[in-house]
Protein backbone atom coordinates (compact mmCIF):
# COMPACT_ATOMS: atom_id res chain seq x y z
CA UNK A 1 5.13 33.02 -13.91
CA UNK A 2 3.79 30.00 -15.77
CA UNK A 3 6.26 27.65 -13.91
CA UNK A 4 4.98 29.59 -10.35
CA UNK A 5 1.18 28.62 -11.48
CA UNK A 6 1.69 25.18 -12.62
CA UNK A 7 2.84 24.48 -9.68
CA UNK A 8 0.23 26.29 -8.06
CA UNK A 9 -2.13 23.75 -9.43
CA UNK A 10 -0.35 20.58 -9.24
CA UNK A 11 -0.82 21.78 -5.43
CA UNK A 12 -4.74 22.43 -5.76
CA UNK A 13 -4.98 19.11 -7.41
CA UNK A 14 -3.16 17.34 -4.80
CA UNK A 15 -4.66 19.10 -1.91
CA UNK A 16 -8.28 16.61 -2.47
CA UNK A 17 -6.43 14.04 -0.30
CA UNK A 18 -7.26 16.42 2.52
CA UNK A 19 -10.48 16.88 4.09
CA UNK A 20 -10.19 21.19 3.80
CA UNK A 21 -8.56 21.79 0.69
CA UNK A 22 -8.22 24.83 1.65
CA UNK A 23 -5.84 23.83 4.58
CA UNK A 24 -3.08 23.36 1.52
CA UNK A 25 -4.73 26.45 -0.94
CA UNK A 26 -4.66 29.03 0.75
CA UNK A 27 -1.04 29.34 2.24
CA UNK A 28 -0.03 28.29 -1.28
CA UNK A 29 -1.70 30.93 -3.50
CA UNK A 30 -0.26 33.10 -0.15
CA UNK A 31 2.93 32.42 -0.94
CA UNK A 32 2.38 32.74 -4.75
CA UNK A 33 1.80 36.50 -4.28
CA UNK A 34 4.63 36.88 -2.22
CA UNK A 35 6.80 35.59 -4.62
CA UNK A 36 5.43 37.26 -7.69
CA UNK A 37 5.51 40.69 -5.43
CA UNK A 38 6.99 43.52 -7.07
CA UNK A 39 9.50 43.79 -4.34
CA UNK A 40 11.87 41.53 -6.15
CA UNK A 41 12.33 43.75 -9.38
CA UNK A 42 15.06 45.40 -8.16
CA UNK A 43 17.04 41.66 -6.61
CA UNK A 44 17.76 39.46 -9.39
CA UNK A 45 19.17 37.41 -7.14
CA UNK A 46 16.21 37.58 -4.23
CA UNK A 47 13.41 36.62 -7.15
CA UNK A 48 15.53 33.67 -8.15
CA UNK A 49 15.65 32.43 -4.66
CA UNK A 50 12.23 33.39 -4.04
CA UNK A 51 11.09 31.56 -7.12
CA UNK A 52 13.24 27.97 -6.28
CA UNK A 53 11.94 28.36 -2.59
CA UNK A 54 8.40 28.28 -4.16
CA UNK A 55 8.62 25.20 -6.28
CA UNK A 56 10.80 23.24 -3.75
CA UNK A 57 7.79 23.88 -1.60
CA UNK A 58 5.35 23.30 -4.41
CA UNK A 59 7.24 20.03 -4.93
CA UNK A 60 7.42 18.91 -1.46
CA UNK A 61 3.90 19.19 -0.70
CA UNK A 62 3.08 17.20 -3.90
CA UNK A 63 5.34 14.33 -3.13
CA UNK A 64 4.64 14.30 0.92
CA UNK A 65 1.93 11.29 0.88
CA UNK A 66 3.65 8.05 -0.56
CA UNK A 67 3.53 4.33 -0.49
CA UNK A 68 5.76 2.50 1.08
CA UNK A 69 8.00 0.36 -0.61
CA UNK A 70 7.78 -3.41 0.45
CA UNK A 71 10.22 -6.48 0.02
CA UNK A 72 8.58 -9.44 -2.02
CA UNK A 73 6.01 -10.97 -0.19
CA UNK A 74 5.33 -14.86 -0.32
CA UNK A 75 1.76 -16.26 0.08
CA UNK A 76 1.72 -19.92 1.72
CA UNK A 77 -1.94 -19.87 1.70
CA UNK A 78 -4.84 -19.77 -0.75
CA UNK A 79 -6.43 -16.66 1.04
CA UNK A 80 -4.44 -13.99 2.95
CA UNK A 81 -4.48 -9.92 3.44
CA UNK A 82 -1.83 -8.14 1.53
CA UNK A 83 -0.42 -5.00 3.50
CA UNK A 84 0.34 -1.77 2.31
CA UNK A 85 1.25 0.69 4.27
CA UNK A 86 0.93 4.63 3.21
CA UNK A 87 3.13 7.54 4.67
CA UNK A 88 1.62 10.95 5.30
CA UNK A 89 4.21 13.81 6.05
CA UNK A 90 1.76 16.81 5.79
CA UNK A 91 0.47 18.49 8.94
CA UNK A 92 -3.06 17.48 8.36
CA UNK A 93 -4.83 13.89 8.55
CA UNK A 94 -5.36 12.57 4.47
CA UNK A 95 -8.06 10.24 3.22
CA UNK A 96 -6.98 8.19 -0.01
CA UNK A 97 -7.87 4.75 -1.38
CA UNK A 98 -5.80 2.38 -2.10
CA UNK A 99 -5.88 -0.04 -5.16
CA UNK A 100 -4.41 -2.67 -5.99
CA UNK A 101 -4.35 -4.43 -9.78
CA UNK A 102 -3.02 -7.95 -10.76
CA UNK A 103 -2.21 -8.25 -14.40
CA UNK A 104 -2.01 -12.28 -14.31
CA UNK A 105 -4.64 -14.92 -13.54
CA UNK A 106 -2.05 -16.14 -10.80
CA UNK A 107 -3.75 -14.27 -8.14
CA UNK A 108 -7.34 -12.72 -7.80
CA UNK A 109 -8.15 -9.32 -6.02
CA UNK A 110 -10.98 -9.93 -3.73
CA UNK A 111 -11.35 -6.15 -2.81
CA UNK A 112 -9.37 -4.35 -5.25
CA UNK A 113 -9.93 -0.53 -3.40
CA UNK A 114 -9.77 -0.06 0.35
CA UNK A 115 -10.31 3.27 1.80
CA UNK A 116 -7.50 4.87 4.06
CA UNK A 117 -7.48 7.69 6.74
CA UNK A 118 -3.58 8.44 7.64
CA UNK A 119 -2.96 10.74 10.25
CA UNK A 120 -0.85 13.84 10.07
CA UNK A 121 3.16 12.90 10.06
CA UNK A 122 2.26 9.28 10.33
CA UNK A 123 1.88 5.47 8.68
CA UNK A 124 -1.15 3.56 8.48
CA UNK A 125 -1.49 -0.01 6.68
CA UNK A 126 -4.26 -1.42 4.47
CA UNK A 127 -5.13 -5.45 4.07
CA UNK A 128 -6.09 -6.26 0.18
CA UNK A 129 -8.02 -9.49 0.53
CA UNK A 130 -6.46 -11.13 -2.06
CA UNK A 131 -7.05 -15.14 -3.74
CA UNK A 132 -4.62 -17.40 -5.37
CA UNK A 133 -5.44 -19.56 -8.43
CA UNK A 134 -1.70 -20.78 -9.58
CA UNK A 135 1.25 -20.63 -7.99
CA UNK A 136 4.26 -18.51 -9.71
CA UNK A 137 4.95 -15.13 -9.54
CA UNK A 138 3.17 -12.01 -9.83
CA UNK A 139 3.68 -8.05 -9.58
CA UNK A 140 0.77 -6.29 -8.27
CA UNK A 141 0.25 -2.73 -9.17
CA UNK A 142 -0.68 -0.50 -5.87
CA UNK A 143 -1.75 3.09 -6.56
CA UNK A 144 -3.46 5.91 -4.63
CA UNK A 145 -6.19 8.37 -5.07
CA UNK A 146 -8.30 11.01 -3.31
CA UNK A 147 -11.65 9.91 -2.11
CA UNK A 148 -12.71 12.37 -5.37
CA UNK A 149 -10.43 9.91 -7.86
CA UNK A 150 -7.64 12.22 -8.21
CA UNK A 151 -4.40 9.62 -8.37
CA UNK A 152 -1.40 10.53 -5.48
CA UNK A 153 1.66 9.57 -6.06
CA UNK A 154 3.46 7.50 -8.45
CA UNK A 155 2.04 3.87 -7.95
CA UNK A 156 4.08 0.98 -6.56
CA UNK A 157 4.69 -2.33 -7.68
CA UNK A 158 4.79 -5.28 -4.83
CA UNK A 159 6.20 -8.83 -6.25
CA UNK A 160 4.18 -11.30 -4.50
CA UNK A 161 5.45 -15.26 -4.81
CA UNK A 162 2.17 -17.51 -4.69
CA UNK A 163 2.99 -20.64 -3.27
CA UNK A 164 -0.53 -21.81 -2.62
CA UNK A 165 0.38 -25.65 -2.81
CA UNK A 166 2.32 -25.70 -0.10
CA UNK A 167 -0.35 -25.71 2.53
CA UNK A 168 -2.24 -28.20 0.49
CA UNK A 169 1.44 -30.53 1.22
CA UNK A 170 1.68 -29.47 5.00
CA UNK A 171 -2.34 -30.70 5.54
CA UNK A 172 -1.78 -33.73 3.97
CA UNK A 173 1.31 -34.46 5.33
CA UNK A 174 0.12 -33.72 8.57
CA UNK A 175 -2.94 -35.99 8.17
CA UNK A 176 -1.33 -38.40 6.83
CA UNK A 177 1.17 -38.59 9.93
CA UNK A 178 -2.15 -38.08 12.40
CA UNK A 179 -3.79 -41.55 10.80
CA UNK A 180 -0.10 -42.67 10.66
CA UNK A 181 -0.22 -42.22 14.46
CA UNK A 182 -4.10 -43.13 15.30
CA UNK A 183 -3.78 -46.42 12.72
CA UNK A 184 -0.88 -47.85 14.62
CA UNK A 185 -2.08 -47.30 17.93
CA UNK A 186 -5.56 -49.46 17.01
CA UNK A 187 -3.16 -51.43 15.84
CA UNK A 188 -1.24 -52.14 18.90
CA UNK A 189 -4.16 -51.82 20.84
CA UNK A 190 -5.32 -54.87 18.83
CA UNK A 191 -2.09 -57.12 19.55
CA UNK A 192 -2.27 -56.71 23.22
CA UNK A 193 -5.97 -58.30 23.23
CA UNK A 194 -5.26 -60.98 21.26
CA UNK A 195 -1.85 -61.65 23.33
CA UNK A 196 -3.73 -61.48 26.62
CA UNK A 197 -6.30 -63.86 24.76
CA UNK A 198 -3.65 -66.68 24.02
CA UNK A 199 -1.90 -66.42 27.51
């Protein structure tokens, strides 16, 4: 019975990612009763299955909005949007925040938490507005909560590669080759005149 009620409430603690609570609730303490009815004194066997069928379901529900898991991401730039995309496998829409922490200097979190609505059996993606200072490596922490600050899920962990410098190199290569260009077209431009001069 304890087991049966803890996961009761792991459910009514989860269930703030949805705008009506209740919407999770109330078919869970629904099927609490039924599985605690009296009916299964006389079947071992039927309150055994009963009782797994109940925390599978318990279990499910709990683990049904996720992150999803990215491949290392490499930022060219000194300013870009980092996505993260959240899967919602309930029948209702959710509403979570997402956050995002950087434990090195490396990179800066512009907007650390960005509110999410993800529809029922769906994906949606958040941008983190996110600033490099160095270039190396870093491993961002991504987590969710409920709107209310209850955390959902276990959080993720994104490696990011900050490679800042290298669009520093590509605009001054590329200016470089631009008054390259210009600098020896004046140039030529020049050496006609003065060889139409002489002839």
């Amino acid at each position: 019975v304890n087991a049966l009620r803890a996961a009761e409430s792991s459910v009514g603690t989860f269930s703030s990612v949805v705008t009506q609570p209740t919407l999770l609730t109330g078919p869970q303490r629904l099927d609490l009763l039924a599985t605690l009815s009296n009916g299964w004194t006389s079947s071992a066997s039927g309150s055994k299955s009963a009782y797994d069928h109940y925390i599978s379901a318990a279990t499910k529900t709990t683990n049904s909005v996720t992150i999803v898991e990215s491949s290392s991401i490499i930022q060219p730039s000194d300013k870009i949007s980092l996505p993260v995309t959240v899967r919602n496998d309930l029948n209702f829409p959710i509403e979570v925040i997402v956050t995002v922490r950087s434990p090195s200097g490396i990179l800066h979190i512009v907007h650390n938490q960005v509110p999410l609505t993800v529809e029922a059996n769906s994906q949606a993606g958040a941008r983190i507005a996110v600033q490099s200072v160095a270039n190396g490596d870093v491993e961002l922490q991504v987590s969710l909560t409920s709107v209310s600050g209850t955390p959902i899920s276990t959080p993720s962990f994104v490696d990011v590669n900050v490679q800042a410098q290298w669009e520093t190199a590509i605009t001054v290569f590329i200016g470089a080759l631009l008054l390259g260009v210009f600098g020896f077209g004046i140039w030529r431009n020049i050496a006609k005149r003065r060889k139409a001069r002489r002839c």
